[in-house]
Protein backbone atom coordinates (compact mmCIF):
# COMPACT_ATOMS: atom_id res chain seq x y z
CA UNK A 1 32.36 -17.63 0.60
CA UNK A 2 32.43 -13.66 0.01
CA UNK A 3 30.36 -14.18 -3.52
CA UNK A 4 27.88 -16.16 -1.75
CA UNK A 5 27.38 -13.78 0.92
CA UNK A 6 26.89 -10.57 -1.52
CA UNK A 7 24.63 -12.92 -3.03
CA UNK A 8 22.75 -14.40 -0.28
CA UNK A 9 22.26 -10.76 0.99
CA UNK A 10 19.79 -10.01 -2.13
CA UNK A 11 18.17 -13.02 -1.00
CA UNK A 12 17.86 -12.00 2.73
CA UNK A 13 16.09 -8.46 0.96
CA UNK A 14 13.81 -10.12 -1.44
CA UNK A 15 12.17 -12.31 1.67
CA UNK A 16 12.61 -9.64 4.45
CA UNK A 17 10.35 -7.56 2.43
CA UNK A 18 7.52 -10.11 2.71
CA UNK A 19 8.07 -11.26 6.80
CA UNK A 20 8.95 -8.04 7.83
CA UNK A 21 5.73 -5.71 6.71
CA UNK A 22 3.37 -8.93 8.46
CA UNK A 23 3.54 -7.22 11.71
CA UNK A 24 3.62 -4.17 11.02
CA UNK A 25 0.33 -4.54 8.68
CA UNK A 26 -1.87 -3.79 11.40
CA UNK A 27 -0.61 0.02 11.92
CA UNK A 28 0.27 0.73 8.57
CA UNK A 29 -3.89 -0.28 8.04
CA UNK A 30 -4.44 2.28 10.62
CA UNK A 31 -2.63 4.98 9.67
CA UNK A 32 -3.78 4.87 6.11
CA UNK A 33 -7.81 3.52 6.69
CA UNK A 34 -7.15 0.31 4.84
CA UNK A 35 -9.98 -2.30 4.70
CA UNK A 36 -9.36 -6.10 4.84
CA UNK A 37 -9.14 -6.03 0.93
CA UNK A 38 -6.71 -2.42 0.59
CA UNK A 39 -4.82 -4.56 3.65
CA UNK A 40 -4.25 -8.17 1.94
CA UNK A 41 -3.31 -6.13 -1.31
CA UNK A 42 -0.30 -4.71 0.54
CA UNK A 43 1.10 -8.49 0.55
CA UNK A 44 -0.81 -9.73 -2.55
CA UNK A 45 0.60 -6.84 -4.72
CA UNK A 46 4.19 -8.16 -4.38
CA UNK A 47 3.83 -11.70 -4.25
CA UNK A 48 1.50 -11.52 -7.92
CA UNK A 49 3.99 -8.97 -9.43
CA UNK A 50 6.82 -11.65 -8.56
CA UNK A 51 5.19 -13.99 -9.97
CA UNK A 52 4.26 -12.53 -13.11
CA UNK A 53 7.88 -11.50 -13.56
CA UNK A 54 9.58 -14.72 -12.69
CA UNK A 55 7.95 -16.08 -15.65
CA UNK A 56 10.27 -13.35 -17.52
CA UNK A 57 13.12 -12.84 -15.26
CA UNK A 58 15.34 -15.84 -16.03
CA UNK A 59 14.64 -15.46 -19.71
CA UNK A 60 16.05 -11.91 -19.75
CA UNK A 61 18.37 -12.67 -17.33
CA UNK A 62 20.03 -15.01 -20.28
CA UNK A 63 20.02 -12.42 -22.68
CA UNK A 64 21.44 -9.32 -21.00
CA UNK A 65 23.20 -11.30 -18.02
CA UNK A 66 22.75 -12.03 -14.58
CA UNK A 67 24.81 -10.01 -13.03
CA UNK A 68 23.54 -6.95 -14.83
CA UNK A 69 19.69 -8.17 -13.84
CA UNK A 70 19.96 -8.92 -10.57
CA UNK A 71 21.77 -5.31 -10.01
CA UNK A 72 19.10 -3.68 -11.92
CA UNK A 73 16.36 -5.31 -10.03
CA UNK A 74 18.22 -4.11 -6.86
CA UNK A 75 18.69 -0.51 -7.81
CA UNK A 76 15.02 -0.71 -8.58
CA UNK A 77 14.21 -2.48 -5.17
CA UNK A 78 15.90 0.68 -3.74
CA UNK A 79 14.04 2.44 -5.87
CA UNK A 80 10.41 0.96 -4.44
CA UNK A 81 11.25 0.94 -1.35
CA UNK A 82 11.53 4.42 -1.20
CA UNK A 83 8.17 4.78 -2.65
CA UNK A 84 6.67 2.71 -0.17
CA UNK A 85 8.08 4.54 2.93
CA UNK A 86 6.69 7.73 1.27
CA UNK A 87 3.50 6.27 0.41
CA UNK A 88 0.48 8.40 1.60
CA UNK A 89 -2.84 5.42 0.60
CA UNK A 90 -3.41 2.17 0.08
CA UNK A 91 -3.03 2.61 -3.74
CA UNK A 92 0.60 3.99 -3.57
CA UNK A 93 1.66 1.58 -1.19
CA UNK A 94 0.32 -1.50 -3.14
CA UNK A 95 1.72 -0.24 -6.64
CA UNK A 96 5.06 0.74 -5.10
CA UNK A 97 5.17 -3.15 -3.44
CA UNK A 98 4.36 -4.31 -6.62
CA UNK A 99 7.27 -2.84 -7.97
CA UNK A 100 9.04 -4.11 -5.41
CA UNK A 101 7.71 -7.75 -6.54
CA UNK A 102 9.06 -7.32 -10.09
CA UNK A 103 12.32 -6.39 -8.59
CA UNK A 104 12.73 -9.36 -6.47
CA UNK A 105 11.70 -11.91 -9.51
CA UNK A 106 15.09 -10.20 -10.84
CA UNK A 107 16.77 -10.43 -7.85
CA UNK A 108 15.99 -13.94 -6.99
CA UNK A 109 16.77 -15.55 -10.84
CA UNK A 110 20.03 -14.02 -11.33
CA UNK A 111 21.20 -14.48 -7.80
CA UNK A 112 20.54 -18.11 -7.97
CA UNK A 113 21.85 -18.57 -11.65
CA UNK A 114 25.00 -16.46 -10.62
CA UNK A 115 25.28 -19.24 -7.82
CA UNK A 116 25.59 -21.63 -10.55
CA UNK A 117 28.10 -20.24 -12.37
CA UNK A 118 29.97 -18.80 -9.85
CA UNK A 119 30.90 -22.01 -8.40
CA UNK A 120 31.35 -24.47 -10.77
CA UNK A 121 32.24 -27.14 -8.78
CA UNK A 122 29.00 -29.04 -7.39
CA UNK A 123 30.76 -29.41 -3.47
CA UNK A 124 31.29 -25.75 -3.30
CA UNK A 125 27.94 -24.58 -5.20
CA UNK A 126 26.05 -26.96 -2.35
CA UNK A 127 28.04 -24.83 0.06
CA UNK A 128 26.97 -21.43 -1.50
CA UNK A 129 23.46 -22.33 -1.18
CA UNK A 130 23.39 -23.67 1.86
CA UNK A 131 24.34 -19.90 2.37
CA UNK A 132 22.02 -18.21 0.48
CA UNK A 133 19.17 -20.91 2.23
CA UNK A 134 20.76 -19.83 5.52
CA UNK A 135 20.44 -16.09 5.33
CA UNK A 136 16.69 -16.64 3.60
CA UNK A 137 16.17 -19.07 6.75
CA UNK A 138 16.95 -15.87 9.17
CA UNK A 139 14.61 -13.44 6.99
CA UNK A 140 12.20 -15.61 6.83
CA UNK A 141 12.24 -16.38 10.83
CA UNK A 142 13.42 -13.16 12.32
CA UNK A 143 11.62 -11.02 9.95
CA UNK A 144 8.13 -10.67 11.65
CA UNK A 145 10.59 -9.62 14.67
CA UNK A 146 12.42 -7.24 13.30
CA UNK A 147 9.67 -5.10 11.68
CA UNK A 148 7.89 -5.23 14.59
CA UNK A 149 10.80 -3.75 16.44
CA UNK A 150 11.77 -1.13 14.09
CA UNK A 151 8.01 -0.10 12.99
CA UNK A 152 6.59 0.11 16.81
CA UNK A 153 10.69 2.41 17.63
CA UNK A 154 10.69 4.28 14.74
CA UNK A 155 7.15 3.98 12.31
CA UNK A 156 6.37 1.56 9.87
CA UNK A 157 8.04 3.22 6.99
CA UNK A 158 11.41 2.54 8.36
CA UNK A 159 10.90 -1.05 7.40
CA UNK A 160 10.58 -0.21 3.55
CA UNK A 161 13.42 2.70 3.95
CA UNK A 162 15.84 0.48 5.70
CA UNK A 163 17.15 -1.62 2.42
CA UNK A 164 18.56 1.18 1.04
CA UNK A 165 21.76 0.56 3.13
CA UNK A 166 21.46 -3.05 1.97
CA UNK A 167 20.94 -2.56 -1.14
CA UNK A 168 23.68 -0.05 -1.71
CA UNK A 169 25.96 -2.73 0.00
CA UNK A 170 24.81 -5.29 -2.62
CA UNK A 171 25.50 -2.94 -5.39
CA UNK A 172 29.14 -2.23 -4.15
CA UNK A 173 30.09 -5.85 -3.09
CA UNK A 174 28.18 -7.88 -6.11
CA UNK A 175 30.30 -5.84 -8.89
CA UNK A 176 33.56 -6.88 -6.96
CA UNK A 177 32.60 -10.36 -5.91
CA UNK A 178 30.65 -12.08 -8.95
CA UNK A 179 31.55 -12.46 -12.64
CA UNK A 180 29.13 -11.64 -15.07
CA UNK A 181 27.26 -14.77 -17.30
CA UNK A 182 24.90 -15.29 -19.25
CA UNK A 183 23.52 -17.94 -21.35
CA UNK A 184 24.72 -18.59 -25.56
CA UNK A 185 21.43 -20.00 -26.41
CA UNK A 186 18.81 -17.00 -25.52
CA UNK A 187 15.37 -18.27 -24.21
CA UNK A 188 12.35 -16.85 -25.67
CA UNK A 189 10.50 -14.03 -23.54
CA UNK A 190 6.77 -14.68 -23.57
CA UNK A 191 5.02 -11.63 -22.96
CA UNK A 192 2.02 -12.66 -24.23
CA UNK A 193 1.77 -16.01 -21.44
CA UNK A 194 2.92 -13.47 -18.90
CA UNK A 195 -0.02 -11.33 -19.45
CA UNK A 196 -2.58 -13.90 -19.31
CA UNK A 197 -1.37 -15.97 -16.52
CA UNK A 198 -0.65 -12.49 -14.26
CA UNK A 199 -4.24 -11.27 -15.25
CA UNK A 200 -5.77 -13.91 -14.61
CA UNK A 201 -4.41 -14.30 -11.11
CA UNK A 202 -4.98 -10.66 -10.45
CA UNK A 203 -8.44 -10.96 -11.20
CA UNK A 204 -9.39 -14.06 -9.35
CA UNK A 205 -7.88 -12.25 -6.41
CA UNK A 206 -9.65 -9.17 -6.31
CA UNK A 207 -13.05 -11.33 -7.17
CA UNK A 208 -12.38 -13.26 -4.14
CA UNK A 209 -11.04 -9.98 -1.74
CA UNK A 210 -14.79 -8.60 -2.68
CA UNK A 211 -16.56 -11.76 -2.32
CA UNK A 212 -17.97 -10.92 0.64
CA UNK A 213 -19.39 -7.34 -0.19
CA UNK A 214 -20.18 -8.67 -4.17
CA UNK A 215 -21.32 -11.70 -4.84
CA UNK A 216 -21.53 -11.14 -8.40
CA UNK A 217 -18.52 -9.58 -8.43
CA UNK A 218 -16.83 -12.73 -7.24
CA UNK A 219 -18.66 -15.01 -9.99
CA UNK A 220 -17.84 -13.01 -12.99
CA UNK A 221 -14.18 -12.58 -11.57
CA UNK A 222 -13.97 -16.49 -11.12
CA UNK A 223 -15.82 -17.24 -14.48
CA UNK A 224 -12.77 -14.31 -16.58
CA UNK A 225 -10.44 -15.63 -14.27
CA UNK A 226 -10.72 -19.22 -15.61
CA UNK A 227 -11.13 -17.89 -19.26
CA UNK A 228 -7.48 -16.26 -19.17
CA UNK A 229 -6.34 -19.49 -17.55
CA UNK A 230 -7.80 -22.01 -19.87
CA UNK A 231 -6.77 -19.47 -22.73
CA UNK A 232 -2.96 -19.49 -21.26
CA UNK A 233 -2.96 -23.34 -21.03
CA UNK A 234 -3.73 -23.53 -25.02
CA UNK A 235 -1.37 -20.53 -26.10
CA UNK A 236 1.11 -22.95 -23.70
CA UNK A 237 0.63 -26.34 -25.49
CA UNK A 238 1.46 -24.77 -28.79
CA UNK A 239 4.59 -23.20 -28.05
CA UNK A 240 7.83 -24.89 -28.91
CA UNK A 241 9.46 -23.82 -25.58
CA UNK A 242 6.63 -23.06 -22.93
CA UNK A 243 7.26 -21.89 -19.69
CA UNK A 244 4.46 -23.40 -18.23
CA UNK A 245 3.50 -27.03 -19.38
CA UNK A 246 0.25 -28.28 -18.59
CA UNK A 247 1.29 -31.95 -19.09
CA UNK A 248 3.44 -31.96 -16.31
CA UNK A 249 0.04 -32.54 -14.39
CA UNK A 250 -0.85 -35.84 -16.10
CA UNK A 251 1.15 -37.68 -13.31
CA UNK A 252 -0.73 -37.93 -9.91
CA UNK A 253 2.68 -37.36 -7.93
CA UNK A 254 2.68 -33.29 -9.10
CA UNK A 255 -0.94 -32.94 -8.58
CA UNK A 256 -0.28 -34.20 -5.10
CA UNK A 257 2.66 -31.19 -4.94
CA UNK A 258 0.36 -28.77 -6.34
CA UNK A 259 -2.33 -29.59 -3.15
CA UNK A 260 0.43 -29.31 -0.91
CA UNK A 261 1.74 -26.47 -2.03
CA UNK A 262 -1.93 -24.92 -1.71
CA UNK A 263 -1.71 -26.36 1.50
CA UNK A 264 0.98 -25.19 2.90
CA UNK A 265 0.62 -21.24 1.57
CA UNK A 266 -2.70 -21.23 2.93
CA UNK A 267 -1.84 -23.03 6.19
CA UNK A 268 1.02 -21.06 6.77
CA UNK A 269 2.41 -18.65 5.01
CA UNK A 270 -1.04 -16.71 4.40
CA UNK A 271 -2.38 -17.43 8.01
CA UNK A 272 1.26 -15.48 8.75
CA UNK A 273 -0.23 -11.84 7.68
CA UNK A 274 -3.19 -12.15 9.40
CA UNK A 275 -1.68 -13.61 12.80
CA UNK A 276 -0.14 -10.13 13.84
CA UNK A 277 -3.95 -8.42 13.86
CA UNK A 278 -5.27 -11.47 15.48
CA UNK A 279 -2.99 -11.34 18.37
CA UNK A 280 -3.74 -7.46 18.72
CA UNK A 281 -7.48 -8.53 18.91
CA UNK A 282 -6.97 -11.34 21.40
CA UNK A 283 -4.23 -9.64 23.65
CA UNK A 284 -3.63 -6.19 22.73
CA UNK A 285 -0.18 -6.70 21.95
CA UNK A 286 2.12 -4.11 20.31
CA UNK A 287 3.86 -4.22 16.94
CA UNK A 288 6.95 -5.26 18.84
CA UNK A 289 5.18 -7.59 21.33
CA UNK A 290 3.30 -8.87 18.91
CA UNK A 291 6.73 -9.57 16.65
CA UNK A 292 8.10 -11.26 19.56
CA UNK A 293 5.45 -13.30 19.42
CA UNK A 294 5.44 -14.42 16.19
CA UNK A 295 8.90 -16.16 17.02
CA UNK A 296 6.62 -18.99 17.98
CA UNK A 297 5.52 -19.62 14.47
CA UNK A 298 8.85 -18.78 12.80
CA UNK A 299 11.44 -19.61 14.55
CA UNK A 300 11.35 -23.39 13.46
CA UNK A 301 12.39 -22.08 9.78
CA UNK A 302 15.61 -21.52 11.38
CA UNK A 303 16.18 -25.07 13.02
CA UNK A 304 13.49 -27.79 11.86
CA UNK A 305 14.39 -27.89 8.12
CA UNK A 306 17.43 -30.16 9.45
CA UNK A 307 15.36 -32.49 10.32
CA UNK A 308 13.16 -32.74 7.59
CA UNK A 309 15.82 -34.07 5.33
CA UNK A 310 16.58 -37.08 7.94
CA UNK A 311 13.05 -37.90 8.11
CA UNK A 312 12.18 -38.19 3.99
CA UNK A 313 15.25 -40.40 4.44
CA UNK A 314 13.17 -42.70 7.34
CA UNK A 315 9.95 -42.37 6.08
CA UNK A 316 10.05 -41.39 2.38
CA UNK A 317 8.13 -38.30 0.86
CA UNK A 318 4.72 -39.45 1.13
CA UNK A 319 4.60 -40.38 5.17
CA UNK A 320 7.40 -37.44 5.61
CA UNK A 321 4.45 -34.59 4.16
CA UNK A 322 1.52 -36.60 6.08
CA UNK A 323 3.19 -36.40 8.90
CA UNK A 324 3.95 -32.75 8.13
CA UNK A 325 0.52 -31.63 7.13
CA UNK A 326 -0.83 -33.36 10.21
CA UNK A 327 0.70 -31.70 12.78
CA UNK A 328 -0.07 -28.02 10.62
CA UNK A 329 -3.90 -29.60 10.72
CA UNK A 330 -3.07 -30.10 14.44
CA UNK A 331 -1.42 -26.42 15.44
CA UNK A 332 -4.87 -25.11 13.11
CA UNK A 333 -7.40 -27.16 15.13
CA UNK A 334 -5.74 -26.01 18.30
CA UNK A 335 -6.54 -21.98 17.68
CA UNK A 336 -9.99 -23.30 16.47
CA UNK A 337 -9.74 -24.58 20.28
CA UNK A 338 -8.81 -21.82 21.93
CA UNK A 339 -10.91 -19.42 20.30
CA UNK A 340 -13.89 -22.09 21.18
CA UNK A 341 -13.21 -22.56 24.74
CA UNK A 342 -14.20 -19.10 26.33
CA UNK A 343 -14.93 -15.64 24.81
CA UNK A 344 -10.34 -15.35 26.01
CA UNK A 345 -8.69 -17.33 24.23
CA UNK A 346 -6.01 -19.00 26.53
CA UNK A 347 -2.61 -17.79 25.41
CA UNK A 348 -0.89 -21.28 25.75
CA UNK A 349 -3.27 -22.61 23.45
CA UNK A 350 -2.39 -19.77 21.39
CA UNK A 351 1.37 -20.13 21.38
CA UNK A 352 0.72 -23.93 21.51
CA UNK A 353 -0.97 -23.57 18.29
CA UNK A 354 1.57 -21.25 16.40
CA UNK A 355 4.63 -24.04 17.49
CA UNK A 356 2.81 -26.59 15.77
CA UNK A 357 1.89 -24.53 12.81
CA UNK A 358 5.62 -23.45 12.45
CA UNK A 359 6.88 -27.34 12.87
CA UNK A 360 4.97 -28.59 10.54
CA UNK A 361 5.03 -25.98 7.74
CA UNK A 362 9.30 -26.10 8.54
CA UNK A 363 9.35 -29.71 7.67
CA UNK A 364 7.43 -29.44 4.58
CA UNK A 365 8.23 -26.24 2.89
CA UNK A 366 11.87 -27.01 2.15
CA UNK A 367 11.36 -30.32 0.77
CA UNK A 368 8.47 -29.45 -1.61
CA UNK A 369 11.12 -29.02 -3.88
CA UNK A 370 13.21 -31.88 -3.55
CA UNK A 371 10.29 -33.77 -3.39
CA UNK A 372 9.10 -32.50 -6.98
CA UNK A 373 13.13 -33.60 -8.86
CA UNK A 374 12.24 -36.96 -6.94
CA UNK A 375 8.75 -37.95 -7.69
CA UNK A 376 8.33 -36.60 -11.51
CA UNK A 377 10.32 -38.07 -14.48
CA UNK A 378 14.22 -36.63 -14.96
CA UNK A 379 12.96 -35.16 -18.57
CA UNK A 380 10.24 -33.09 -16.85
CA UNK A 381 12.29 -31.95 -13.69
CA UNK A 382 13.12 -28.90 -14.80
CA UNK A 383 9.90 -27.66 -16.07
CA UNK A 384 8.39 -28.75 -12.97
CA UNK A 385 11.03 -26.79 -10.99
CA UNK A 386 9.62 -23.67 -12.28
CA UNK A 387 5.31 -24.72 -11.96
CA UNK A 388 6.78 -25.45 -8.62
CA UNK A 389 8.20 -21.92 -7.83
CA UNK A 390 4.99 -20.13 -9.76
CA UNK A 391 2.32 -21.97 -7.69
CA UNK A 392 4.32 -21.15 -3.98
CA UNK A 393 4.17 -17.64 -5.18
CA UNK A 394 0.97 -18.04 -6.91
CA UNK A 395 -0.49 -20.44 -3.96
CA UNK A 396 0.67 -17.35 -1.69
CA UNK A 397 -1.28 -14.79 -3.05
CA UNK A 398 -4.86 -16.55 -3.32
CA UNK A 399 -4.60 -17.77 0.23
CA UNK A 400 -3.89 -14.17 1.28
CA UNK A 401 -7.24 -13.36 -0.57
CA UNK A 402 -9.23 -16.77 0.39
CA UNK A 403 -8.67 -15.67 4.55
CA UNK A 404 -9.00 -11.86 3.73
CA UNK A 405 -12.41 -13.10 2.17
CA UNK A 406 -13.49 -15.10 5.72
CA UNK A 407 -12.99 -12.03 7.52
CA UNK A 408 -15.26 -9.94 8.18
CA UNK A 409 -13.15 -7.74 10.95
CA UNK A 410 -9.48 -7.75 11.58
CA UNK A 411 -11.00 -6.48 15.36
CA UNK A 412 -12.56 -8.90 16.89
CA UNK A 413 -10.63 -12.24 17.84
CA UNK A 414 -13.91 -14.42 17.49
CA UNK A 415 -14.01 -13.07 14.03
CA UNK A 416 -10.46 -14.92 13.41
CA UNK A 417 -12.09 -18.18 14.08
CA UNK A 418 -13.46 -19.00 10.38
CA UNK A 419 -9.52 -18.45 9.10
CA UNK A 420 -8.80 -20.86 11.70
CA UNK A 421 -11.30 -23.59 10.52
CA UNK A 422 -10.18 -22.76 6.90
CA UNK A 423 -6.65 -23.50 7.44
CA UNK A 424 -7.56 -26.72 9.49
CA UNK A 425 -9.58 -27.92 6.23
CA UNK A 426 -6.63 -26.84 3.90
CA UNK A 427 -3.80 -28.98 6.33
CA UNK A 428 -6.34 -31.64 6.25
CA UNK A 429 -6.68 -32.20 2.73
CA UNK A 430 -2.91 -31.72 2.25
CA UNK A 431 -2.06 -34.72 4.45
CA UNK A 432 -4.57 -36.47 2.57
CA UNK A 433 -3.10 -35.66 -0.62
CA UNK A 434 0.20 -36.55 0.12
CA UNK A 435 -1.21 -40.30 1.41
CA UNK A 436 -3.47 -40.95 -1.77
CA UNK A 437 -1.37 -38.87 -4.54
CA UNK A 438 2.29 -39.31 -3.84
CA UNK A 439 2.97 -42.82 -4.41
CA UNK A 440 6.50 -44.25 -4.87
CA UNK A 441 7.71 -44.94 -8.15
CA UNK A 442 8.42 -48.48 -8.90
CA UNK A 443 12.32 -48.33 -9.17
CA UNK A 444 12.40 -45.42 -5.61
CA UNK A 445 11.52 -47.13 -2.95
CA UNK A 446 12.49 -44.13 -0.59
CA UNK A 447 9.25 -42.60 -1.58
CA UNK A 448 6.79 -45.05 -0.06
């Protein structure tokens, strides 16, 4: 248990430092004159550096070992975080969080592999992650809460300077706890795919943070972004060992995870950073207030994910994600609502609205993955394991820049309204997906 708790606190790090700075967002954009695009960068710099770096994390993570790369990526989380408590504009903030990113892809591919090998027996490595999934479950829910708390009692940069405890008690307890390992047959590090796919996102994010103010900006920025994509997908198909497979789309059941997947980061976990300035327009609530309120939307991370797994067992994946996505289409139409209904909105509509939002994205985000080993040949599992991983991270990022793009003030509640309407569309089309695009396969009838 002790190895899977030094373990699972890296994890609890690597997902604090994404729920944690959502509420506090709203002052550290006051304090250093962010606009909507310097503020989406503070979350979009992270979540595309991880990205990019997952791509090259597990590889290296073979080659010089796990143990050695996850407590790199923690001294340099400690490291980062640092940075961004002493960060004095938008530009230090974002490139220390984007070291921070980088960090985390460490983090997160040797702590998992370490998992793996550290308990070798498949009873006790279910118990180990069920663990690690537990203490992400409790970053993941409590984390809005507990940077609102510490950033309204003692500043925002507390937040950031507050792993270094944790991370020094990760770098004393993982060294006891965990053996090192690493892999006899080294995989192949592909800078080259790295580059293009992380450009490419990078670009297409920034084109669509300035779409807004530059129009042209945001075509040219689509038209390179697609270049570097199209040009990744070819250097892809003629590797011998690609990390990303474009074939693994030729089967309708992982373009129907790939909408979901959009549907879901843009539904929830984007609509997430912009909640806390939304509920400071519409109410005037604090950082901490406005933490406590978030509870509404997070809190069924911690106890609906249960019941997800009994319900793909009643109604098999494809009714199990409809039924998801429609009550996340639901909780969206319902702040549509209560922004509609008078110039106030109605704060039960409000918190009405985030329950929903939270139930529905609980029941589908931990499955996505299960869903993906069930639904796509055994031979291509693996590889579309790790699309799966990229696009949540990926999917992340360019719905943080899609909603920054709708708004045109982070001050005025009506102005929250389009996000609202965008998320209801995204929900929508990801319970449609999931109807039309995840059928069963002939021999699985659990699927249908």
């Amino acid at each position: 248990m002790w190895p899977a708790l030094a373990l699972g606190m890296a994890a609890f790090l690597t997902n604090f430092d994404v729920t944690a700075v959502i509420v506090a967002l709203p002052m550290i954009a006051r304090e250093l004159r962010l606009g909507v695009a310097d503020y989406a960068w503070v979350m979009d710099a992270y979540s595309l550096a991880f990205t990019g770096s997952l791509l090259v994390a597990g590889a290296l993570s073979d080659r010089y070992g796990r143990r050695k790369a996850m407590l790199l990526g923690n001294l340099v989380l400690a490291a980062a975080s640092v940075g961004c408590g002493l960060a004095w504009d938008g530009l230090s903030l974002s490139l220390a969080r984007a070291v921070q990113g980088i960090a985390g892809a460490f983090i997160v591919t040797g702590g998992i592999a370490l998992i793996a090998t550290t308990y070798p027996q498949a009873e006790s490595r279910t118990r180990a992650f069920s663990w690690l999934g537990v203490m992400s479950g409790i970053a993941m829910a409590l984390g809005p809460t507990l940077g609102g708390v510490v950033s309204s009692w003692f500043g925002w940069r507390w937040i950031f300077l507050a792993n270094i405890p944790a991370c020094a008690l990760v770098a004393w307890g993982v060294p006891r706890l965990v053996d090192e390992a690493r892999e006899t047959i080294q995989r192949p590090v592909d800078i080259v795919g790295t580059t293009l796919l992380t450009g490419a996102l990078f670009i297409l994010i920034e084109a669509l943070l300035h779409a807004r103010s530059a129009p042209t900006v945001l075509s040219v920025g689509c038209g390179l972004a697609a270049l570097l994509l199209v040009t990744f997908v070819i250097q892809q198909r003629r590797r011998t060992q690609p990390i990303f497979d474009p074939t693994v789309f030729l089967r309708p059941a992982m373009i129907g995870i790939a909408l979901l997947l959009a549907s879901v980061s843009i539904g929830y976990w984007a609509l997430l950073v912009y909640l806390p300035p939304f509920l400071t327009a519409a109410f005037g609530l604090s950082a901490d207030m406005g933490g406590i309120a978030m509870l509404a939307a997070t809190v069924p991370m911690l106890f609906v994910p249960p019941l997800g797994g009994k319900s793909v067992t009643t109604l098999g994946w494809r009714w199990h994600f409809a039924l998801a996505l429609t009550i996340m289409t639901v909780g969206s139409a319902v702040f549509v609502a209560a922004l509609a209904s008078s110039s106030q909105p109605q704060p039960w509509l409000v918190v009405g609205a985030m329950i929903l939002s939270g139930i529905g994205a609980a029941l589908a985000h931990p499955q996505l993955s299960g869903a993906v080993i069930a639904l796509v040949p055994a031979e291509q599992a693996g590889m579309a394991s790790a699309v799966t991983i990229i696009m949540r991270q990926a999917g992340f990022a360019i719905g943080i820049a899609v909603l920054g793009a709708l708004l045109s003030t982070t001050e005025q509640a009506a102005a929250y309204r389009v996000l609202f309407e965008c998320t209801t569309v995204a929900c929508g089309l990801g319970a449609l997906a999931a109807i039309t695009l995840l059928r069963p396969k002939s021999h699985d009838t659990g699927c249908s």
